[in-house]
C-alpha atoms as a PDB file:
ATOM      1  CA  UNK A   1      -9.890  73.899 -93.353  1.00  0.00           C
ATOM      2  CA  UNK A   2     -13.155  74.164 -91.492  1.00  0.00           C
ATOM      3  CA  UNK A   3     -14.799  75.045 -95.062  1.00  0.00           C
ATOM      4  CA  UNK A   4     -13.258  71.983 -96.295  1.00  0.00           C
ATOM      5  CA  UNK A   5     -14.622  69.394 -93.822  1.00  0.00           C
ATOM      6  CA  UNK A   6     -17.888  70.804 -94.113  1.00  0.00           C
ATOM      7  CA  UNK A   7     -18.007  70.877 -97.668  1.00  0.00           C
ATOM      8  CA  UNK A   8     -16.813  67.064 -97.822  1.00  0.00           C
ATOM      9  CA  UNK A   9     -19.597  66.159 -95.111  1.00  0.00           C
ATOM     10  CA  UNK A  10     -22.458  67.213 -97.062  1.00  0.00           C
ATOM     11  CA  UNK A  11     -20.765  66.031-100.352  1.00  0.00           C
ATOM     12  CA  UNK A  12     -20.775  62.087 -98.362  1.00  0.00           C
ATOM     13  CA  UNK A  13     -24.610  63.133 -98.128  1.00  0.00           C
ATOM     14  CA  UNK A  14     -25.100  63.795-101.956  1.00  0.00           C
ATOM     15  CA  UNK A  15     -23.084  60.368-102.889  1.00  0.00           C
ATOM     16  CA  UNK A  16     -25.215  58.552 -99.974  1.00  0.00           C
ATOM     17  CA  UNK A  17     -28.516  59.874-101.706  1.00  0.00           C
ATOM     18  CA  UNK A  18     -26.795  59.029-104.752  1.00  0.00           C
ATOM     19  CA  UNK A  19     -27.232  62.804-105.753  1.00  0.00           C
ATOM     20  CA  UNK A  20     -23.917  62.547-107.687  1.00  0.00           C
ATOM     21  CA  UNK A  21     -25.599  60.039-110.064  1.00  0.00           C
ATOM     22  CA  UNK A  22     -28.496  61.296-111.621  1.00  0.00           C
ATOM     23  CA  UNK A  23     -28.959  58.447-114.127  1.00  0.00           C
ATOM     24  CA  UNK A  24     -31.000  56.606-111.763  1.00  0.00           C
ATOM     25  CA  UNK A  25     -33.260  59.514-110.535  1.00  0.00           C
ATOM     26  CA  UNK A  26     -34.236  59.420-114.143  1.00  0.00           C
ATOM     27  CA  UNK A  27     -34.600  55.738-115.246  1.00  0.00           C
ATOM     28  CA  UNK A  28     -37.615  56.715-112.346  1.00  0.00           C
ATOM     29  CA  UNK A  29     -38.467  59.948-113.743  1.00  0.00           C
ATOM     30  CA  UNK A  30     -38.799  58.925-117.422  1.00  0.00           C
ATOM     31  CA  UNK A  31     -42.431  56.494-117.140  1.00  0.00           C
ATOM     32  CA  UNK A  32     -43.657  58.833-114.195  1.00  0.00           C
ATOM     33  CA  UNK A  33     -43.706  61.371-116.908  1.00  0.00           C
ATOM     34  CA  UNK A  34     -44.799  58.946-119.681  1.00  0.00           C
ATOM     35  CA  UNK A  35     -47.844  57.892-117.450  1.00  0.00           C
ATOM     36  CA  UNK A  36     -48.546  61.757-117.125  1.00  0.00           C
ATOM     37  CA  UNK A  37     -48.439  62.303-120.784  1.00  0.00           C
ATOM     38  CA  UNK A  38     -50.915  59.144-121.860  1.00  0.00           C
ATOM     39  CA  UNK A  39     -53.094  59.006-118.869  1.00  0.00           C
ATOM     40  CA  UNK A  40     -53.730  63.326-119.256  1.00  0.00           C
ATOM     41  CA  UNK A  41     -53.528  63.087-123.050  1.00  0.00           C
ATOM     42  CA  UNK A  42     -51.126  65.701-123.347  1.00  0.00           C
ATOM     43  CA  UNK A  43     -52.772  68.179-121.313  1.00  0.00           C
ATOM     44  CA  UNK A  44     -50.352  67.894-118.297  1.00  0.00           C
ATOM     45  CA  UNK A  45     -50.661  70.264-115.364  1.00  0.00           C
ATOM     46  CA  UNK A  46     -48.044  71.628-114.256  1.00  0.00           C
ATOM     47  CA  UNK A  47     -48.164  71.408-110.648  1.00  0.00           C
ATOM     48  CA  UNK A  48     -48.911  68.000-111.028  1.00  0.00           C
ATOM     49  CA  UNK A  49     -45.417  67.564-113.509  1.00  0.00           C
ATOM     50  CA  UNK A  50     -43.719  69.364-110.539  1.00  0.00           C
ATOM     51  CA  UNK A  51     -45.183  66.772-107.786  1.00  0.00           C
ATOM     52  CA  UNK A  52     -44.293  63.995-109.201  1.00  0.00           C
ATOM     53  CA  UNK A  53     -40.751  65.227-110.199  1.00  0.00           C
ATOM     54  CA  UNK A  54     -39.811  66.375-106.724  1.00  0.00           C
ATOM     55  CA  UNK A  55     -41.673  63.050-105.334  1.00  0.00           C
ATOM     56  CA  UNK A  56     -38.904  60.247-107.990  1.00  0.00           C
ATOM     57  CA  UNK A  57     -36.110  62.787-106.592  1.00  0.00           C
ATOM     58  CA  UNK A  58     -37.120  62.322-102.848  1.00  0.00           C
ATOM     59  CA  UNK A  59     -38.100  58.727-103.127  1.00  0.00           C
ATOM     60  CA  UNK A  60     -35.072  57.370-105.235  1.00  0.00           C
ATOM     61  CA  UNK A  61     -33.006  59.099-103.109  1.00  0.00           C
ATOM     62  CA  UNK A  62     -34.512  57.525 -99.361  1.00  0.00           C
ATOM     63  CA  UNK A  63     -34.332  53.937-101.526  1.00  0.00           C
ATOM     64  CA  UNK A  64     -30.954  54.855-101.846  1.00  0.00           C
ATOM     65  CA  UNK A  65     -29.940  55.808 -98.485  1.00  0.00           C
ATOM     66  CA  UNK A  66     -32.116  52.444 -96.679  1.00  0.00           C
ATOM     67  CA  UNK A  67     -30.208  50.028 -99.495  1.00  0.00           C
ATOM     68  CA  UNK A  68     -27.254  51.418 -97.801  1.00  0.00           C
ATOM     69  CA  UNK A  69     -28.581  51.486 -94.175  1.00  0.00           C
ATOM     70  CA  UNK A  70     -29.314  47.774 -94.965  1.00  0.00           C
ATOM     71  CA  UNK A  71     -25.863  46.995 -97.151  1.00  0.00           C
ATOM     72  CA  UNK A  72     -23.150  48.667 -95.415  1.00  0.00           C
ATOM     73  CA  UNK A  73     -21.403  45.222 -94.232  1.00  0.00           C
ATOM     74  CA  UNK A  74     -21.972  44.150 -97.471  1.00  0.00           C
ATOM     75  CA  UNK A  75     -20.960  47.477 -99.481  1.00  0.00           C
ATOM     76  CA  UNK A  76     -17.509  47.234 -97.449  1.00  0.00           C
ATOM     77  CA  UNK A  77     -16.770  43.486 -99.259  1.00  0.00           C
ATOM     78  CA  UNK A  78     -17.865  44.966-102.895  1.00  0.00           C
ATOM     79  CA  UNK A  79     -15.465  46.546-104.950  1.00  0.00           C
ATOM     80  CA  UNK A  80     -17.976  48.699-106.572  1.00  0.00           C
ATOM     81  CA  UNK A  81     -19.978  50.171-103.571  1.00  0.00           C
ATOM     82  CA  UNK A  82     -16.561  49.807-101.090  1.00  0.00           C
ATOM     83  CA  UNK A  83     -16.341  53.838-101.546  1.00  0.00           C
ATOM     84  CA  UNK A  84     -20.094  54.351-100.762  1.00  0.00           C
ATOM     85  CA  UNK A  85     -19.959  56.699 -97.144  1.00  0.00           C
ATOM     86  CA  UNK A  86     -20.894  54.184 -95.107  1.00  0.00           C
ATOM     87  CA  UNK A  87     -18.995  51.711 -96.339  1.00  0.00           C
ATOM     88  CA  UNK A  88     -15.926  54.226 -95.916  1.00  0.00           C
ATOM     89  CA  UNK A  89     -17.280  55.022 -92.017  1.00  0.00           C
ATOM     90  CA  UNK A  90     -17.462  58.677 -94.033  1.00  0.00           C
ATOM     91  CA  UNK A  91     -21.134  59.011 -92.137  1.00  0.00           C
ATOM     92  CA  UNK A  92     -22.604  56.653 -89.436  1.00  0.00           C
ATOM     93  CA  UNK A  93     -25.419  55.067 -89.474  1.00  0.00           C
ATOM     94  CA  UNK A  94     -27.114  57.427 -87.401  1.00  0.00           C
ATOM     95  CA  UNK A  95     -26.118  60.029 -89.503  1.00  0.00           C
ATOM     96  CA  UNK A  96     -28.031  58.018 -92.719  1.00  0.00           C
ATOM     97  CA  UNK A  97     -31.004  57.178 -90.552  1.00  0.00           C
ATOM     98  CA  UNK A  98     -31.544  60.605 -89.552  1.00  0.00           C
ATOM     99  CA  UNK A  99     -31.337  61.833 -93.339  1.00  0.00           C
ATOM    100  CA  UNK A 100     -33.340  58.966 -94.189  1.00  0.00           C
ATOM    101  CA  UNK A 101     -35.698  60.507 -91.920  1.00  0.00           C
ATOM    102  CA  UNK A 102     -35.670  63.935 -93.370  1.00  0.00           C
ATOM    103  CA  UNK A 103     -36.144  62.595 -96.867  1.00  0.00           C
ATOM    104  CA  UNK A 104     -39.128  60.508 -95.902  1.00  0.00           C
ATOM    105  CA  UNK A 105     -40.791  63.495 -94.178  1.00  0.00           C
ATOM    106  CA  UNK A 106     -40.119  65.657 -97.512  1.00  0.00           C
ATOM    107  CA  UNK A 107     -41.853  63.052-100.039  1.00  0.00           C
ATOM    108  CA  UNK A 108     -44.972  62.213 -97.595  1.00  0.00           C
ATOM    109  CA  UNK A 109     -45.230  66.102 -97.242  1.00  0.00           C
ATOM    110  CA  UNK A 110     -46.630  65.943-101.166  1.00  0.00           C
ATOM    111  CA  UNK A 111     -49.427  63.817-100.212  1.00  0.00           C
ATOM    112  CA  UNK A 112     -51.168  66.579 -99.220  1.00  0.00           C
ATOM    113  CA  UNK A 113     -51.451  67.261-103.544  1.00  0.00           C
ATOM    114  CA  UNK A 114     -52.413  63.616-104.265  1.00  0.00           C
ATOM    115  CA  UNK A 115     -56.112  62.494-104.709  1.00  0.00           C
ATOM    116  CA  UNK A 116     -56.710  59.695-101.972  1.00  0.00           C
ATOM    117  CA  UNK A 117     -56.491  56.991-104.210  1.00  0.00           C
ATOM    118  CA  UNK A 118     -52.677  57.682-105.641  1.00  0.00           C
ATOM    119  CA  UNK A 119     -52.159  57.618-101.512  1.00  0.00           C
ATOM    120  CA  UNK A 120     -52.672  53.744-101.311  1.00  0.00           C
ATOM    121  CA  UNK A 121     -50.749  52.673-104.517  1.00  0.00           C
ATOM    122  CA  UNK A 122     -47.772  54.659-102.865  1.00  0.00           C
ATOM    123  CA  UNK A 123     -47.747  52.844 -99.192  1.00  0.00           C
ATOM    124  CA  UNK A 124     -47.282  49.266-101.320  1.00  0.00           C
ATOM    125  CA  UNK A 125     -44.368  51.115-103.536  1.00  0.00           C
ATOM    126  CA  UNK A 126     -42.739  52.465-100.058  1.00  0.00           C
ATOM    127  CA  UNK A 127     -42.561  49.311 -98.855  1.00  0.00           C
ATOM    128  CA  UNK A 128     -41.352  47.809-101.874  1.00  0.00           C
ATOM    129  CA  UNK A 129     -38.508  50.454-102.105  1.00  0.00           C
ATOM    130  CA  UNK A 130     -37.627  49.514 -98.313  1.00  0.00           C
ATOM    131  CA  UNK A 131     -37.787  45.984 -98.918  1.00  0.00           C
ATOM    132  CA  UNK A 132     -35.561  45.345-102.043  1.00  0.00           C
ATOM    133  CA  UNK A 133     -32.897  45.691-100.012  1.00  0.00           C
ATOM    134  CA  UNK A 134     -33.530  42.578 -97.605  1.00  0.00           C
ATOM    135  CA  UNK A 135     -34.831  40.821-100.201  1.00  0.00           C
ATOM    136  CA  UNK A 136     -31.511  40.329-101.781  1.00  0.00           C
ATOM    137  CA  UNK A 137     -30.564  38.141 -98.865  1.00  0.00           C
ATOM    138  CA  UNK A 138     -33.341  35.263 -99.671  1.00  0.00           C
ATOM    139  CA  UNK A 139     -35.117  35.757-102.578  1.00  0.00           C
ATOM    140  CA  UNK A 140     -33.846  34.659-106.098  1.00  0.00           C
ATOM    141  CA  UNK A 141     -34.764  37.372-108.258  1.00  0.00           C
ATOM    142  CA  UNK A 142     -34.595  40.677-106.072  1.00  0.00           C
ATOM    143  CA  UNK A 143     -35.088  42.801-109.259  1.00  0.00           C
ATOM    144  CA  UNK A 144     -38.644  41.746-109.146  1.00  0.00           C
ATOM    145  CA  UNK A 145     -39.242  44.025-106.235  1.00  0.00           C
ATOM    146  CA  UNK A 146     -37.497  46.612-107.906  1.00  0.00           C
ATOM    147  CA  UNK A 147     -39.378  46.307-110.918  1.00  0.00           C
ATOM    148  CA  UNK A 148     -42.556  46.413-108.935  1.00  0.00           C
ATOM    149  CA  UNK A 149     -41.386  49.325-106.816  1.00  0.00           C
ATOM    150  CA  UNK A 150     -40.152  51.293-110.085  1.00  0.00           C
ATOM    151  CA  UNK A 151     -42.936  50.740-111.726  1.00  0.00           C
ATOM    152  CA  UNK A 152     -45.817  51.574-109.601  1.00  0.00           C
ATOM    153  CA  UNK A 153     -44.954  55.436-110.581  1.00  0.00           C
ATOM    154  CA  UNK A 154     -46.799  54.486-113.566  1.00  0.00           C
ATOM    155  CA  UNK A 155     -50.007  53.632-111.229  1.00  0.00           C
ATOM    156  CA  UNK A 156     -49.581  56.608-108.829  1.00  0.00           C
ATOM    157  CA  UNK A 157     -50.053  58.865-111.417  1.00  0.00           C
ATOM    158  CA  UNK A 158     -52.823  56.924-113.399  1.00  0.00           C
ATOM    159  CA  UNK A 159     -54.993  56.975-109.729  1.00  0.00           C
ATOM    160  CA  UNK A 160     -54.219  60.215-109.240  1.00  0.00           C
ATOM    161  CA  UNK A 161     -55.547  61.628-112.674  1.00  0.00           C
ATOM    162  CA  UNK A 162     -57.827  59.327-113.434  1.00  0.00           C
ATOM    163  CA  UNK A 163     -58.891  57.284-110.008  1.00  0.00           C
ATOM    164  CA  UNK A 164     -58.660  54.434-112.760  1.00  0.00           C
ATOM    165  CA  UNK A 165     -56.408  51.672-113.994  1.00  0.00           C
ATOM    166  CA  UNK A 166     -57.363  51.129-118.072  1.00  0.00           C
ATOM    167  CA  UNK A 167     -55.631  48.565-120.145  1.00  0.00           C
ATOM    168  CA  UNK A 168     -53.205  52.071-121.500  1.00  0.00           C
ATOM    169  CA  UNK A 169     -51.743  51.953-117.723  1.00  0.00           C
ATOM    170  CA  UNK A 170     -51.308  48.135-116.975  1.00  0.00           C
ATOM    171  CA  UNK A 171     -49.834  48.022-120.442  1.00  0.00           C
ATOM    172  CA  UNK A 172     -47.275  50.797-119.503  1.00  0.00           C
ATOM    173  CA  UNK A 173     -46.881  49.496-116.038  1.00  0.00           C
ATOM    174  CA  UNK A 174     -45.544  46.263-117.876  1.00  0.00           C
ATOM    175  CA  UNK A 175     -43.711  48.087-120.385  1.00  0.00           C
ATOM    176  CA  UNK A 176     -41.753  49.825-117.647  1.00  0.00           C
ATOM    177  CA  UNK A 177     -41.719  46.384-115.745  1.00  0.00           C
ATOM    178  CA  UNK A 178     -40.015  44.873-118.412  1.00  0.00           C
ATOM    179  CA  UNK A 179     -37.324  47.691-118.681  1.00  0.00           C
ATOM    180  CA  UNK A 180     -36.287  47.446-114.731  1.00  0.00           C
ATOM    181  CA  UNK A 181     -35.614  44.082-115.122  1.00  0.00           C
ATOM    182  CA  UNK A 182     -33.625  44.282-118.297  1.00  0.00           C
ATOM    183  CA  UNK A 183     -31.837  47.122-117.278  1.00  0.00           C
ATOM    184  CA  UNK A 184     -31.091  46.228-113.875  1.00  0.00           C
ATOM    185  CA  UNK A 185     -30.081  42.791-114.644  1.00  0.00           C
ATOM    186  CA  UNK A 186     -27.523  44.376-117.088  1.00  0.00           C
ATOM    187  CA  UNK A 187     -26.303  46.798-113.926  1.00  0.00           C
ATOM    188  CA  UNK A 188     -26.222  43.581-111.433  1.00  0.00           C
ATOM    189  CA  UNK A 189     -23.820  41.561-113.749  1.00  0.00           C
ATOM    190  CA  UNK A 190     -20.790  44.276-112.964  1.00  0.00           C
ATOM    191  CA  UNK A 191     -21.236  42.931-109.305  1.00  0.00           C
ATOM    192  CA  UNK A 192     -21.573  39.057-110.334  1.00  0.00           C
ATOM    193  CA  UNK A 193     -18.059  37.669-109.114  1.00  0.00           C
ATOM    194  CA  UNK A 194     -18.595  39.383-105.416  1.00  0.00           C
ATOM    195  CA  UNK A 195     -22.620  38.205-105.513  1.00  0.00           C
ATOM    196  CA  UNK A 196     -21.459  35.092-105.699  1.00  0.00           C
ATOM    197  CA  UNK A 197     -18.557  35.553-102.783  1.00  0.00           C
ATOM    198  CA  UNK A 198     -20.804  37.061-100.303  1.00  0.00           C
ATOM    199  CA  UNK A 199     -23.724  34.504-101.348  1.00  0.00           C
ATOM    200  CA  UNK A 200     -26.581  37.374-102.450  1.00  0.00           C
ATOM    201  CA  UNK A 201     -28.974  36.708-104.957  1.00  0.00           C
ATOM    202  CA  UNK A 202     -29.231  38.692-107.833  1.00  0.00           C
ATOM    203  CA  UNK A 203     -31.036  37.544-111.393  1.00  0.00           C
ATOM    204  CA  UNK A 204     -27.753  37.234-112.930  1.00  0.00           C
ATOM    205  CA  UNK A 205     -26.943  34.539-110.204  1.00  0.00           C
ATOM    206  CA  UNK A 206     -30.429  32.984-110.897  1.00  0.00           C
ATOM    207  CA  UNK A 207     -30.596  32.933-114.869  1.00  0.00           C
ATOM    208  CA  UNK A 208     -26.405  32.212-114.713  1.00  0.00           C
ATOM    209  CA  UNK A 209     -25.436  31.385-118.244  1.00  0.00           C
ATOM    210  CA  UNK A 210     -28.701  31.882-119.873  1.00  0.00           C
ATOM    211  CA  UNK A 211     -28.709  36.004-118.505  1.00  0.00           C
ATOM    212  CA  UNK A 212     -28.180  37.639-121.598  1.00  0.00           C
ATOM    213  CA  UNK A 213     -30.565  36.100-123.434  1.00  0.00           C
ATOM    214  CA  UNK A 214     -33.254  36.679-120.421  1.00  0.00           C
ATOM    215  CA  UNK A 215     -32.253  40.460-120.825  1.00  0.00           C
ATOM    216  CA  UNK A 216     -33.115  40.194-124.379  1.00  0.00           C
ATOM    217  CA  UNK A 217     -36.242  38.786-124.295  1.00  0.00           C
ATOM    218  CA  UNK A 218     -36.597  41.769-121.477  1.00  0.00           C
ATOM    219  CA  UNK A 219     -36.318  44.301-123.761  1.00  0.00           C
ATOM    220  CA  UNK A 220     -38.500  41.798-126.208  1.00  0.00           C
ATOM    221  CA  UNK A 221     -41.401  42.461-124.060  1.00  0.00           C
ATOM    222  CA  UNK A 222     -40.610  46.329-123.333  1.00  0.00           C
ATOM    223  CA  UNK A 223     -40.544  46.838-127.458  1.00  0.00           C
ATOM    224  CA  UNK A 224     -43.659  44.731-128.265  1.00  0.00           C
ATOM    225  CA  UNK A 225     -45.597  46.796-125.368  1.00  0.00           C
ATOM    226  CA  UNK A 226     -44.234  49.837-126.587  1.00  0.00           C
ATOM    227  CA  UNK A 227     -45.355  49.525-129.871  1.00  0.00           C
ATOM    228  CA  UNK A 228     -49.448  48.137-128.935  1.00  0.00           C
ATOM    229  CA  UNK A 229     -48.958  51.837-127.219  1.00  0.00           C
ATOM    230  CA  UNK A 230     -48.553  53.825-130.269  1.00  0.00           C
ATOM    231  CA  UNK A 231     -49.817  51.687-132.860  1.00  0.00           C
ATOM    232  CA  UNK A 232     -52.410  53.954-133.617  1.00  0.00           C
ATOM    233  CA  UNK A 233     -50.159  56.972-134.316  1.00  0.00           C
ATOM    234  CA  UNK A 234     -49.577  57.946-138.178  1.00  0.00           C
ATOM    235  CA  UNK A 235     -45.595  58.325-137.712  1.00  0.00           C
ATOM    236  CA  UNK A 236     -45.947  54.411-136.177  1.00  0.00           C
ATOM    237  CA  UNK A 237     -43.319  53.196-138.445  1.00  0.00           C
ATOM    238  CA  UNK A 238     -41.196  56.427-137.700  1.00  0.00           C
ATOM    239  CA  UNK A 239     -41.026  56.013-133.821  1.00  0.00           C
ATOM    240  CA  UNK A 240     -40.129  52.109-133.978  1.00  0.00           C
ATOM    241  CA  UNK A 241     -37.698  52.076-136.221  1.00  0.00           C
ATOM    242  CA  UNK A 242     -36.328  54.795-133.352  1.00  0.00           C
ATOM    243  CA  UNK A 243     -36.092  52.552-131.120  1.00  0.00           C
ATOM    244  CA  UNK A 244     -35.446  49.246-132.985  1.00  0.00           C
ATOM    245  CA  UNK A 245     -32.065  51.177-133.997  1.00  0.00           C
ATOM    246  CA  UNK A 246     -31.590  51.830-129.671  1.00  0.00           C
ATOM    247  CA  UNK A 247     -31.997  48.572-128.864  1.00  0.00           C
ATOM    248  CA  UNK A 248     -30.083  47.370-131.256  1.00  0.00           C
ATOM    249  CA  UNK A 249     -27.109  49.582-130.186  1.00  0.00           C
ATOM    250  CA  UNK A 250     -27.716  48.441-126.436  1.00  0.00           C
ATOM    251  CA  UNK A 251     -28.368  44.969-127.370  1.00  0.00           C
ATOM    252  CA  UNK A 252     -24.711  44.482-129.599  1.00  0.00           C
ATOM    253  CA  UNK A 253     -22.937  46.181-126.854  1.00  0.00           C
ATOM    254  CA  UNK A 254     -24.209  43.233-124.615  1.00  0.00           C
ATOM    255  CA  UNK A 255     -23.624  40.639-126.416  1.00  0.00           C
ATOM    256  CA  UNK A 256     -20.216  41.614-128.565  1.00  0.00           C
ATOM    257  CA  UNK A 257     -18.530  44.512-126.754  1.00  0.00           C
ATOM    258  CA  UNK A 258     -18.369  43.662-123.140  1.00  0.00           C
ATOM    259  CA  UNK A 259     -14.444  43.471-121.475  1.00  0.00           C
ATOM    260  CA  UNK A 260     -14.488  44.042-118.366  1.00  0.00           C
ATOM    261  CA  UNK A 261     -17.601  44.402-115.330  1.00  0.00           C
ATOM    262  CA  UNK A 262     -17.248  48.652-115.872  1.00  0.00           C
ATOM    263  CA  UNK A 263     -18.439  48.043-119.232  1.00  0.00           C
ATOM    264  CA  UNK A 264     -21.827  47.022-117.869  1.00  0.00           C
ATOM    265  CA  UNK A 265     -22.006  50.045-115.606  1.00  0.00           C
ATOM    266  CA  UNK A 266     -21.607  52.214-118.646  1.00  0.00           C
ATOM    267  CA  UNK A 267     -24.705  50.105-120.848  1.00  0.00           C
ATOM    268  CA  UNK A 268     -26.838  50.524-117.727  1.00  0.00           C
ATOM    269  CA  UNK A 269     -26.248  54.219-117.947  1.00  0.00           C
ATOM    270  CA  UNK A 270     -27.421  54.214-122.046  1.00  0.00           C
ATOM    271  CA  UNK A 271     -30.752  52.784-121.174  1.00  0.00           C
ATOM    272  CA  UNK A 272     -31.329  56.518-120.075  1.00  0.00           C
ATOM    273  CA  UNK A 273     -31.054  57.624-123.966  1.00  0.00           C
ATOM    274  CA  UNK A 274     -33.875  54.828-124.594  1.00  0.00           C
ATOM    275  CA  UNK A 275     -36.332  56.822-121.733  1.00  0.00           C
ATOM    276  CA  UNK A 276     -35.500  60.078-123.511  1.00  0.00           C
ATOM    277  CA  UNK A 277     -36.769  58.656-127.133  1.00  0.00           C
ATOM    278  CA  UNK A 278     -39.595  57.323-125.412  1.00  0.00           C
ATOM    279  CA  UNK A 279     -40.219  60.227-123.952  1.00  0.00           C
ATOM    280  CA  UNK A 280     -40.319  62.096-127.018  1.00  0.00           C
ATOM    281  CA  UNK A 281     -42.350  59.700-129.379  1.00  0.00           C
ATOM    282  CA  UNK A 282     -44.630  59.983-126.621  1.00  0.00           C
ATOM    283  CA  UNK A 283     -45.218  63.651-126.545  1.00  0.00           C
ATOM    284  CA  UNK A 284     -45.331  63.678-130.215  1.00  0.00           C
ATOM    285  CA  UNK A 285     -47.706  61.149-130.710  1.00  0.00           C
ATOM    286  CA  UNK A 286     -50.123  63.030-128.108  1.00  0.00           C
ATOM    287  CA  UNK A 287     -49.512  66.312-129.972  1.00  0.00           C
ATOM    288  CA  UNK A 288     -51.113  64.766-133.171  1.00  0.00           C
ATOM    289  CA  UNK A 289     -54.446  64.779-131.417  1.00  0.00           C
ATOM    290  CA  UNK A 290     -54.754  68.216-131.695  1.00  0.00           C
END
């Protein structure tokens, strides 16, 4: 019995960090590691691959547990986060700001293996990641912030392998930009009904009827950057067509094949097939260079 209860305590830990859901830990990890690939050219060191994976883990999982720090009267009134654990009363507050604590002392611990300048890009994205939470309360479009917040990965790494910003990493920063807020906009619709109940802003709320086409023109932008990226590679034609077919999949699903609100959670959860085959055209079009 004893077993039991402590087995279901640190299982309301896993679900607060959000442990039990690894699609978001890699919507993060995926242009982390595409900003290693282009801004090392291929040549990625491993300790650095290892940093930076432990460091999206750590982060997205403190994001996690403030959201819910910050949400728990609101989680309680939504029927999607209503189990969350501190929505249930599973874990106290206290409990969350300790862990909270303990996650935040774990991710500034790899500082110590970041050059100086990947240091101050990460203070701005920490306070991002803390903020998007509040900002749902007054500002139209909170998925800004998390676009900004997800997307700074992208400049971490760039500063700390190259102490430099080229046009490669604001073009990827954009890229990635451009994804958060398609893909995020897709996951906020399943909550629209209760966003508009509880009166918190979400871009679904701002763009209203005109959402899905704002999510297309989203993933527009993400494709268009994506290809300036590897226009240069010989397969070019190979790797768009790739995703042209991906986007098209995710894009009909949006537009003819949505029922009910679940139906959005499960297209949020296929933009994580699009990071994979970006991932890989990546890689491959580095490999060519050698």
């Amino acid at each position: 019995m004893h077993k039991t209860m402590t087995n279901k305590y640190l299982y309301n830990y896993l679900k607060l960090a959000r442990l039990d859901k690894p699609v978001g830990i890699l919507l993060l990890l995926w242009p982390t590691i595409w900003a290693l690939i282009l801004s090392s050219e291929g040549q990625i060191i491993f300790q650095d691959l290892l940093i930076f994976c432990i460091g999206v883990i750590l982060t997205r999982s403190a994001g996690c547990v403030i959201n819910d720090i910050f949400d728990k009267d609101i989680d309680a009134k939504v029927r999607r986060t209503s189990y969350r654990p501190l929505a249930q009363n599973e874990l106290t507050p206290r409990d969350a700001s300790i862990f909270f604590l303990f996650l935040s002392i774990g991710a500034l611990s790899l500082l110590f293996f970041l050059h100086s300048y990947a240091i101050k890009i990460i203070c701005v994205a920490a306070f991002l990641l803390m903020f998007y939470p509040l900002s749902k309360r007054f500002f139209p479009i909170p998925q800004f912030f998390l676009g900004i917040a997800f997307s700074s990965s992208v400049l971490v790494v760039y500063a700390h392998i190259q102490q430099n910003f080229p046009l490669e990493c604001w073009i990827l920063f954009f890229l990635n930009f451009s994804w958060v807020m398609a893909y995020d906009t897709v996951y906020a619709k399943a909550d629209f009904a209760d966003d508009i109940k509880l009166s918190i802003h979400s871009s679904p709320k701002f763009f209203k009827k005109y959402t899905d086409h704002v999510i297309v023109i989203f993933y527009l932008v993400f494709f268009i950057l994506y290809a300036i990226l590897i226009k240069d590679d010989p397969y070019f034609i190979v790797y768009l067509l790739t995703i042209i077919l991906m986007l098209g999949i995710i894009i009909h699903e949006l537009v003819f094949r949505i029922n009910k609100d679940t139906d959005y959670i499960d297209l949020f959860r296929k933009n994580n097939y699009l990071g994979i085959i970006i991932t890989l055209t990546f890689v491959l079009t580095q490999s060519w260079r050698f």
